[in-house]
N, C-alpha and C. Protein backbone atom coordinates (compact mmCIF):
# COMPACT_ATOMS: atom_id res chain seq x y z
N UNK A 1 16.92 -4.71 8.01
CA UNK A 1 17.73 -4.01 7.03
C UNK A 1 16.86 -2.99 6.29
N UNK A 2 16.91 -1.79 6.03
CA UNK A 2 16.90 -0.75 5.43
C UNK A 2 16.50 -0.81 3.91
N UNK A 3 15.66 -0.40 3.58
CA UNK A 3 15.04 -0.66 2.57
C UNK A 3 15.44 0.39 1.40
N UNK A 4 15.36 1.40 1.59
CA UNK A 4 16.65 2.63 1.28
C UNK A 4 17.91 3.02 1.84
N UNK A 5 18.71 3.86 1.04
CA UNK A 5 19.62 4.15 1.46
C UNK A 5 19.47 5.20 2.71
N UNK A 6 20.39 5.68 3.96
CA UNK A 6 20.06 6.46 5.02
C UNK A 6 19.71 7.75 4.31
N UNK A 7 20.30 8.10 3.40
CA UNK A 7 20.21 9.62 2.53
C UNK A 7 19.10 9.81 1.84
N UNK A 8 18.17 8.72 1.36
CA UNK A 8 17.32 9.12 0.45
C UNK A 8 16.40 9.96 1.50
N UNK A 9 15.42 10.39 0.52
CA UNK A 9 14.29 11.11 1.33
C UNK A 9 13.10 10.96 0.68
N UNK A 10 12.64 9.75 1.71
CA UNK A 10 11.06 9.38 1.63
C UNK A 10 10.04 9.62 1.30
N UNK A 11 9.38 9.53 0.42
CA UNK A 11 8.03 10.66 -0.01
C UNK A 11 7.12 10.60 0.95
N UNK A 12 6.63 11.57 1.34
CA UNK A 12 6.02 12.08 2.70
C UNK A 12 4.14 11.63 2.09
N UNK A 13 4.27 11.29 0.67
CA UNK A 13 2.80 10.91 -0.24
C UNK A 13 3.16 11.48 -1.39
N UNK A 14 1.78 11.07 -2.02
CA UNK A 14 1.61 11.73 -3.35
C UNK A 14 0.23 11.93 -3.48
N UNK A 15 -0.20 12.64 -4.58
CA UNK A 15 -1.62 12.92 -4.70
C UNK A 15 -1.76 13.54 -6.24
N UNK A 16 -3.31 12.74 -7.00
CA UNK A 16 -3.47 13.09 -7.94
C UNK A 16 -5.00 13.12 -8.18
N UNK A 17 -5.42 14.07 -9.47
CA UNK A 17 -6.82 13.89 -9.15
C UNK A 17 -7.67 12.89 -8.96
N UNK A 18 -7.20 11.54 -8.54
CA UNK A 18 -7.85 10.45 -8.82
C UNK A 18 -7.60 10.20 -7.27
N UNK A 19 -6.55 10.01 -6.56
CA UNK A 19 -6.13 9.84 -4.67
C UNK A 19 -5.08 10.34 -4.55
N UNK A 20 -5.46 10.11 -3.06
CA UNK A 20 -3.95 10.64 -2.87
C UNK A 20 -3.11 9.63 -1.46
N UNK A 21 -1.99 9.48 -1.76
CA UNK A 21 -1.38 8.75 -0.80
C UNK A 21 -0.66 9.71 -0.01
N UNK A 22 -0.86 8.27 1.53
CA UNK A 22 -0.19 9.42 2.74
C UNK A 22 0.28 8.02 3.33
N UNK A 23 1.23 8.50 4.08
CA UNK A 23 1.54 6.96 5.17
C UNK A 23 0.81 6.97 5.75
N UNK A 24 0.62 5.26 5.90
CA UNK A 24 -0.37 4.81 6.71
C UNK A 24 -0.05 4.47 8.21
N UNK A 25 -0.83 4.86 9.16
CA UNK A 25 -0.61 4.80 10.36
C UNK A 25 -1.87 4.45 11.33
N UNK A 26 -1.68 4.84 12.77
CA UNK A 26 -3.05 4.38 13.39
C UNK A 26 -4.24 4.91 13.52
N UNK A 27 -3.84 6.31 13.14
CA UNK A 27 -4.83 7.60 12.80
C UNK A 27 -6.19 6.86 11.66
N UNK A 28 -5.57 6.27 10.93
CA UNK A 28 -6.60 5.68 10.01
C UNK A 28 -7.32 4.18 10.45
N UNK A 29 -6.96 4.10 11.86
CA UNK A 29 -7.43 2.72 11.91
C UNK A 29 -9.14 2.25 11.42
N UNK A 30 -9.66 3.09 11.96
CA UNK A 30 -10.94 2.97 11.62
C UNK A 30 -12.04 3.20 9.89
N UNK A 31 -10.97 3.59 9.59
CA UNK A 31 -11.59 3.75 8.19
C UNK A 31 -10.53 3.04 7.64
N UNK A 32 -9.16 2.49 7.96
CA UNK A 32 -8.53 1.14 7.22
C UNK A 32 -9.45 0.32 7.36
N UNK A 33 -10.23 -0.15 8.29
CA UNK A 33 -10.69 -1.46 8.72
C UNK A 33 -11.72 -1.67 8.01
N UNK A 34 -12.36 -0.45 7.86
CA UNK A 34 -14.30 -0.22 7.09
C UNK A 34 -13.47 -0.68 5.49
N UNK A 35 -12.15 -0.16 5.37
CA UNK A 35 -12.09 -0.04 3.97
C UNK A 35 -11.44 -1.57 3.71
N UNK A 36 -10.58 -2.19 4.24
CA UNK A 36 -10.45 -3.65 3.72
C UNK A 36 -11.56 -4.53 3.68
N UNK A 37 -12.11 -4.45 5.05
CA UNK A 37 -13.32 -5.82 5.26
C UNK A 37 -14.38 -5.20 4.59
N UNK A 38 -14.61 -4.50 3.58
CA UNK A 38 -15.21 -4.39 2.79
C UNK A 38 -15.36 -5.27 1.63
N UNK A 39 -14.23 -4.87 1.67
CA UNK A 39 -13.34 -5.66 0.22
C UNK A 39 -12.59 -6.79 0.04
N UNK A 40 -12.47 -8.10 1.26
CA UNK A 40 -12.18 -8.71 1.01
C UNK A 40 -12.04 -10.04 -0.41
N UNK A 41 -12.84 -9.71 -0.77
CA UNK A 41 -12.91 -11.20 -1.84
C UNK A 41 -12.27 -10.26 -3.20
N UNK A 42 -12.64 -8.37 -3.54
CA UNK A 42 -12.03 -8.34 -3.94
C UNK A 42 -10.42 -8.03 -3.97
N UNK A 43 -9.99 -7.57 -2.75
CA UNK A 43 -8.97 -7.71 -2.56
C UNK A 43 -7.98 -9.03 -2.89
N UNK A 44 -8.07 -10.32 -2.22
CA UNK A 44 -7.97 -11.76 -3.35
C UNK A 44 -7.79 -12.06 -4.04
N UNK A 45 -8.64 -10.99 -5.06
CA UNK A 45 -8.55 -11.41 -6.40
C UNK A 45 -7.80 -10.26 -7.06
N UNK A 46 -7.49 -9.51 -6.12
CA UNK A 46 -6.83 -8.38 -7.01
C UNK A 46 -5.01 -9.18 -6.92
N UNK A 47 -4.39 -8.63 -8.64
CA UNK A 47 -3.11 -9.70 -8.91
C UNK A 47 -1.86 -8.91 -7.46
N UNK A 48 -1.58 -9.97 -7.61
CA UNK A 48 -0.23 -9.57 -6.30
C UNK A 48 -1.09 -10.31 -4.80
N UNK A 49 -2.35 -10.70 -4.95
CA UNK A 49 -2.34 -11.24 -3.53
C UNK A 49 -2.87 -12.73 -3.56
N UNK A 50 -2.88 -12.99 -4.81
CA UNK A 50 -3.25 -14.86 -4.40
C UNK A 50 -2.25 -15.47 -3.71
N UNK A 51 -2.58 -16.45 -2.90
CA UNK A 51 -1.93 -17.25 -2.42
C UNK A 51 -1.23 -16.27 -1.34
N UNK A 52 -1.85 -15.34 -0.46
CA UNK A 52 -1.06 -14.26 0.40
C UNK A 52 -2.38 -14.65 1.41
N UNK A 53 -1.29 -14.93 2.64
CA UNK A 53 -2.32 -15.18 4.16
C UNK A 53 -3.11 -13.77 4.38
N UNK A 54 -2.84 -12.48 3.96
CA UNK A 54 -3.78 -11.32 4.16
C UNK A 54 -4.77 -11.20 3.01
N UNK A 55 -5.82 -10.76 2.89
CA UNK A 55 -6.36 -10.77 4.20
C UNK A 55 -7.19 -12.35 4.10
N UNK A 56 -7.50 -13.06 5.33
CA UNK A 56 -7.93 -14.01 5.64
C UNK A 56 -9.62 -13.79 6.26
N UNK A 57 -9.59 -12.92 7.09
CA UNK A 57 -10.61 -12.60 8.04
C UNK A 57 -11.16 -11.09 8.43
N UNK A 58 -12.07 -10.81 8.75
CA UNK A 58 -11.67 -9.25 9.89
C UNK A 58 -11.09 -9.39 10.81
N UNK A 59 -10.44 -8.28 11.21
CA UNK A 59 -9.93 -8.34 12.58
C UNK A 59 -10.71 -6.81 13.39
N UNK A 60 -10.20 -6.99 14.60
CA UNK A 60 -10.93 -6.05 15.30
C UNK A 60 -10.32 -5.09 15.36
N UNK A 61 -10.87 -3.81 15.85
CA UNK A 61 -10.39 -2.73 15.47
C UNK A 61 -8.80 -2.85 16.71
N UNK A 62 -8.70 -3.49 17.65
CA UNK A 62 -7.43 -3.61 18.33
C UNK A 62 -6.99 -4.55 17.27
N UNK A 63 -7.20 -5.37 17.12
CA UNK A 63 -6.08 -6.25 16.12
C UNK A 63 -5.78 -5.37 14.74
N UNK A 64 -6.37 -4.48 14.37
CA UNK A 64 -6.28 -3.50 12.89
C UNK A 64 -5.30 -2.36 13.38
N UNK A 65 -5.16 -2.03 14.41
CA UNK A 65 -4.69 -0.94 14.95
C UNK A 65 -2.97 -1.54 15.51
N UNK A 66 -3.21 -2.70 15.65
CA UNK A 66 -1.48 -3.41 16.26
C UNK A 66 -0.69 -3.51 14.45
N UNK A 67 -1.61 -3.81 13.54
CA UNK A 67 -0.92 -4.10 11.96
C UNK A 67 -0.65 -2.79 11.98
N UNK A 68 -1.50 -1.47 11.99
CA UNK A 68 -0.81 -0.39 11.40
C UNK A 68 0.28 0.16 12.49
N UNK A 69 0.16 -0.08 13.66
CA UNK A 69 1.59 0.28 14.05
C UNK A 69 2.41 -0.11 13.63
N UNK A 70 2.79 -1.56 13.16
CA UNK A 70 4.02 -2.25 12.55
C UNK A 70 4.30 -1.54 11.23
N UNK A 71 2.90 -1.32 10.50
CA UNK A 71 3.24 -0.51 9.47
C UNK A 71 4.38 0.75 9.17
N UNK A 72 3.58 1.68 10.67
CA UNK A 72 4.22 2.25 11.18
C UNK A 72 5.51 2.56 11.29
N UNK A 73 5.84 2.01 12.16
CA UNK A 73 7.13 1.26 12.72
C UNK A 73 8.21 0.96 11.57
N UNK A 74 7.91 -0.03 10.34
CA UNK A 74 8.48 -0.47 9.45
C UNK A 74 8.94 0.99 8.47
N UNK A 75 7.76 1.85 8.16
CA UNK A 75 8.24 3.44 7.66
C UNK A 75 9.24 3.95 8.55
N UNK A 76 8.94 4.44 9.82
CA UNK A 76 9.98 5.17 10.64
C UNK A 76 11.36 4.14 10.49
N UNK A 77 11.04 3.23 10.55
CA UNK A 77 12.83 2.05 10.50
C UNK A 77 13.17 2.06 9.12
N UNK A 78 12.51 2.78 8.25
CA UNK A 78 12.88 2.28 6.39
C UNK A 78 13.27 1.34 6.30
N UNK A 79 12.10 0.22 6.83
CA UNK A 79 12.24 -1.49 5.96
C UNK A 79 11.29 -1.77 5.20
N UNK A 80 10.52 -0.52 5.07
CA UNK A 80 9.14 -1.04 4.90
C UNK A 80 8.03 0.69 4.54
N UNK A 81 7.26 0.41 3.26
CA UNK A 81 7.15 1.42 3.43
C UNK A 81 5.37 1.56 2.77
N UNK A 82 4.29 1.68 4.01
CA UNK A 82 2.70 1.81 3.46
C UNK A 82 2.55 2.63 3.47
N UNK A 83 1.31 3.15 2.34
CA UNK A 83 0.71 4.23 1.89
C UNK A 83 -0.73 3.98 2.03
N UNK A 84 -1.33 4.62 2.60
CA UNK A 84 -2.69 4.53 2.59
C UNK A 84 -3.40 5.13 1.29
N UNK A 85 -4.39 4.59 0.29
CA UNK A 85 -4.59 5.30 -0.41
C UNK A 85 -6.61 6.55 0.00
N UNK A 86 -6.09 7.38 -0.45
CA UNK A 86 -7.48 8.39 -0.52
C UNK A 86 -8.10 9.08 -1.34
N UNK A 87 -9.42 9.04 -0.66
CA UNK A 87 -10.46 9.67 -1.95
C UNK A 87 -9.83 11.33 -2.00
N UNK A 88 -9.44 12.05 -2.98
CA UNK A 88 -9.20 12.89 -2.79
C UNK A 88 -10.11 14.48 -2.46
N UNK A 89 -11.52 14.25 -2.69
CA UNK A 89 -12.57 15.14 -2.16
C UNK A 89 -12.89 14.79 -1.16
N UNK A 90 -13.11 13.41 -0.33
CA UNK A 90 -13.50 13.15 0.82
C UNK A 90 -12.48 12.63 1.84
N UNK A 91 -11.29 12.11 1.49
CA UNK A 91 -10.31 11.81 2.36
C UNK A 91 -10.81 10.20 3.14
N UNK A 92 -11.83 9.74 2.28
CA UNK A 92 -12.24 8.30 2.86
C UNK A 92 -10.91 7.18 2.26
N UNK A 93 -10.66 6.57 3.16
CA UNK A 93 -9.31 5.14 2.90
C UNK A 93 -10.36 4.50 1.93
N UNK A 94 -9.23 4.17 0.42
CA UNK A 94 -9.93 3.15 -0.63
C UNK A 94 -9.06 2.50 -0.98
N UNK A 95 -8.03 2.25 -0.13
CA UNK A 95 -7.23 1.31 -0.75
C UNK A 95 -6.06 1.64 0.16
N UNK A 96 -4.45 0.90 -0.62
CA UNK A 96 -3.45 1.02 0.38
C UNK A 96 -2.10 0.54 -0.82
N UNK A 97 -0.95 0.80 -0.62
CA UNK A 97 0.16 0.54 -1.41
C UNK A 97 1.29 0.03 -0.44
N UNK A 98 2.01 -0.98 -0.79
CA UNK A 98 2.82 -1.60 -0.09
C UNK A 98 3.99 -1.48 -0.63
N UNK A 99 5.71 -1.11 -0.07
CA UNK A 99 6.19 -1.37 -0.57
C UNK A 99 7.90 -2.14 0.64
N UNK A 100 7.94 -2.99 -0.21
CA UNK A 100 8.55 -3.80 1.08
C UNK A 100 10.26 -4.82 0.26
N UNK A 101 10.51 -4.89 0.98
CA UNK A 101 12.21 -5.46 0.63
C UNK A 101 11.48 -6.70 -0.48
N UNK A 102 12.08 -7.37 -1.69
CA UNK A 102 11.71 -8.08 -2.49
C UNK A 102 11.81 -9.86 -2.04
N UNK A 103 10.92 -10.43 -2.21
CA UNK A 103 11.11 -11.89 -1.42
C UNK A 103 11.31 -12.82 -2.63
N UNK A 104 11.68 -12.10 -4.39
CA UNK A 104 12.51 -12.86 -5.22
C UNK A 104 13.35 -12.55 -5.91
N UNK A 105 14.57 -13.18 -6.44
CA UNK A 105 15.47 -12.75 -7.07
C UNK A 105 14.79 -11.91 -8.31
N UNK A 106 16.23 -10.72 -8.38
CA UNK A 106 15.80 -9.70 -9.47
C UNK A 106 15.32 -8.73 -9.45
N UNK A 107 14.84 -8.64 -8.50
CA UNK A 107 13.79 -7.31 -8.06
C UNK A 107 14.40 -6.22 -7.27
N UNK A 108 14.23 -5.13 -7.06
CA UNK A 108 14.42 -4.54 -5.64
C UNK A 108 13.24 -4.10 -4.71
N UNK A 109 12.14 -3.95 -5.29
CA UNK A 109 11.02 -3.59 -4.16
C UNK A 109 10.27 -4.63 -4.33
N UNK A 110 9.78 -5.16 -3.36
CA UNK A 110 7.88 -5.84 -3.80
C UNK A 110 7.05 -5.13 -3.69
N UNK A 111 6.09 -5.00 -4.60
CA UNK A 111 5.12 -3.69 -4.33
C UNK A 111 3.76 -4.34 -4.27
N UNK A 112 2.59 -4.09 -3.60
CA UNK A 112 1.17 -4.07 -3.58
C UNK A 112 0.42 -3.18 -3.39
N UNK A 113 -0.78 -3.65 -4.24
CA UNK A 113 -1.86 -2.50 -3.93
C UNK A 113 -3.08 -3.04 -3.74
N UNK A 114 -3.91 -2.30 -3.58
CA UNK A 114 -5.51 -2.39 -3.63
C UNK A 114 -6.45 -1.46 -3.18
N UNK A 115 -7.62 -1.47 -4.10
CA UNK A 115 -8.59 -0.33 -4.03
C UNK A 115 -9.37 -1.16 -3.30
N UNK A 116 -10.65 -0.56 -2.76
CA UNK A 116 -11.96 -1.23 -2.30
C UNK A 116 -12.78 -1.72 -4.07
N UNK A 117 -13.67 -2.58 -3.36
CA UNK A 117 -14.37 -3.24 -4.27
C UNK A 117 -15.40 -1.78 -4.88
N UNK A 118 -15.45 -1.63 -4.28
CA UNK A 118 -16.57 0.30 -4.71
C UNK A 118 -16.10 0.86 -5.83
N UNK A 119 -14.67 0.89 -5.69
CA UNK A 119 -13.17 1.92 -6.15
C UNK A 119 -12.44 0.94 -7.24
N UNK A 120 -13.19 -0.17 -7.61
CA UNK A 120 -12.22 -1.09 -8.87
C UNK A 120 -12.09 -0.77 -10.05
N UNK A 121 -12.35 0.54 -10.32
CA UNK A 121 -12.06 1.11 -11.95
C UNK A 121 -10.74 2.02 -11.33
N UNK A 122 -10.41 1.96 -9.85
CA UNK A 122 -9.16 2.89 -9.94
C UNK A 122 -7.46 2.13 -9.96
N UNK A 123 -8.43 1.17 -9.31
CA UNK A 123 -6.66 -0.40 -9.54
C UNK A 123 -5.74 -0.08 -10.69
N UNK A 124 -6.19 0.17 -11.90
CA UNK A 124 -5.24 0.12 -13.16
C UNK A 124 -4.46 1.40 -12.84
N UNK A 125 -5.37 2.76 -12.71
CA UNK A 125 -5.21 3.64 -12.47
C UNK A 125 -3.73 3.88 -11.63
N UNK A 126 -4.01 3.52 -10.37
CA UNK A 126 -3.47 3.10 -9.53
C UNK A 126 -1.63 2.51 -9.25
N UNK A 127 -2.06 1.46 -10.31
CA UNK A 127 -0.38 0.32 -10.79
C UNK A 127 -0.37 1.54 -11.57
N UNK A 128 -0.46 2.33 -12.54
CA UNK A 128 0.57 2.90 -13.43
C UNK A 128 1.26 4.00 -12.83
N UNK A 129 0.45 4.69 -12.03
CA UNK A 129 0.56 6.05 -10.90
C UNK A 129 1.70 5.70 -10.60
N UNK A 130 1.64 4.27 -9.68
CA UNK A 130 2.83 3.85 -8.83
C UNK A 130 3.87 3.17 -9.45
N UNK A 131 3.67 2.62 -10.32
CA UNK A 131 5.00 2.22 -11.60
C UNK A 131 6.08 3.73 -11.57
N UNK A 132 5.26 4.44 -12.42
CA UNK A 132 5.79 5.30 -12.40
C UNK A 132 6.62 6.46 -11.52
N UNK A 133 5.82 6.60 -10.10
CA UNK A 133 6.27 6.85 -9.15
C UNK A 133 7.25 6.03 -8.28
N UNK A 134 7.56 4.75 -8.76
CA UNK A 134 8.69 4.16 -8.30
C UNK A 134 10.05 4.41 -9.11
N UNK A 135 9.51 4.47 -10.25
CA UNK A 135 11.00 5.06 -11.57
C UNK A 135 11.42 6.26 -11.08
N UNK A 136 10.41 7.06 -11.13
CA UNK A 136 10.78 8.23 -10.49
C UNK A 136 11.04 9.44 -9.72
N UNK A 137 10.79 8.45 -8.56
CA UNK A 137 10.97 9.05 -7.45
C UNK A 137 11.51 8.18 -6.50
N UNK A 138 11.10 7.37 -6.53
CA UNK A 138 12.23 6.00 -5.34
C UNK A 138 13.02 5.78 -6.28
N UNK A 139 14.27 5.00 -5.60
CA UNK A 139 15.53 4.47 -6.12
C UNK A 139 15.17 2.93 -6.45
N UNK A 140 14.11 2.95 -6.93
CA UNK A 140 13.98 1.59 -7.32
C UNK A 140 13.88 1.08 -8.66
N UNK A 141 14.19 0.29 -9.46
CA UNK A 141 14.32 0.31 -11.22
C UNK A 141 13.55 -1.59 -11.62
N UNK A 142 13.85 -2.21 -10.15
CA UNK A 142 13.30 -3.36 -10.85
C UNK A 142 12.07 -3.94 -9.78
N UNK A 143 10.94 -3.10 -9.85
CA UNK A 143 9.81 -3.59 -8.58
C UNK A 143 9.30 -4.91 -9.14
N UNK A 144 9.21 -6.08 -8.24
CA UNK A 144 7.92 -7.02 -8.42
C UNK A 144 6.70 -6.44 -8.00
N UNK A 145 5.80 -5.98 -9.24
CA UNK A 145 4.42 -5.31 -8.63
C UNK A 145 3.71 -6.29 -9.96
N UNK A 146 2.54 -6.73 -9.66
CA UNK A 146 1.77 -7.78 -10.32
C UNK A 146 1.30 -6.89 -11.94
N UNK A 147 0.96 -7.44 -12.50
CA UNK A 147 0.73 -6.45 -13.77
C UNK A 147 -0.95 -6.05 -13.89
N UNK A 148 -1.04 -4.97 -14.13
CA UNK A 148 -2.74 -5.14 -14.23
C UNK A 148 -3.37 -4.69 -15.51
């Protein structure tokens, strides 16, 4: 099921002097991969992922590259919708934004994020960017996104 309506129109990214988001796809596999298993423990601990089976482990760059197709996949089908996040002078992956059908009452999006452990003064940064960019610009008014 469709995560938007067929009419809306998807933000293609965003970008501010701090990153910039683009959908995430397989093009980035290799600097997704440098940029999570970097960061695992803080990723963990960043709010919105305790108690979440991702990430668990590394995976290999074929097993990193089958997730972002689904990613993929889930954008082109609008059930599902990742953003890769970027350094905006260097275009290095520091993070990533999730936004996906809600798995509790009340809500309409579930949202996640995370910077690399390098990049943890931009997390706050980050949730308000996308707070805000969910008010106003997606059709969404009640996201579960963790508070930071």
């Amino acid at each position: 099921m469709a995560l938007v309506r067929h009419d809306f129109a998807v933000p293609p990214g965003a970008a501010t002097a701090l990153f910039v988001l683009e959908p995430l796809g397989p093009r980035h596999n290799a600097a997704d991969l440098a940029a999570w298993t970097s960061s695992i423990a803080h990723i963990r601990a960043t709010p919105g992922f305790a108690g979440r089976p991702w990430p668990d482990r590394p995976f290999s760059l074929d097993e990193n590259e089958t997730d972002l197709v689904r990613h993929a996949e889930d954008f082109a089908n609008r059930t599902g919708f990742t953003y890769t996040v970027l350094d905006p002078a260097t275009a290095e992956v520091i993070g990533c934004v999730y936004l996906y059908p809600p798995r509790r009452d009340g809500y309409d999006v579930e949202v996640r994020s995370w910077v690399t452990a390098d990049r943890a003064d931009l997390d706050k940064p980050l949730y308000q960017f996308v707070c805000e960019w969910l008010v106003g610009v997606w059709p969404f008014s009640e996201p579960d996104y963790a508070e930071r």
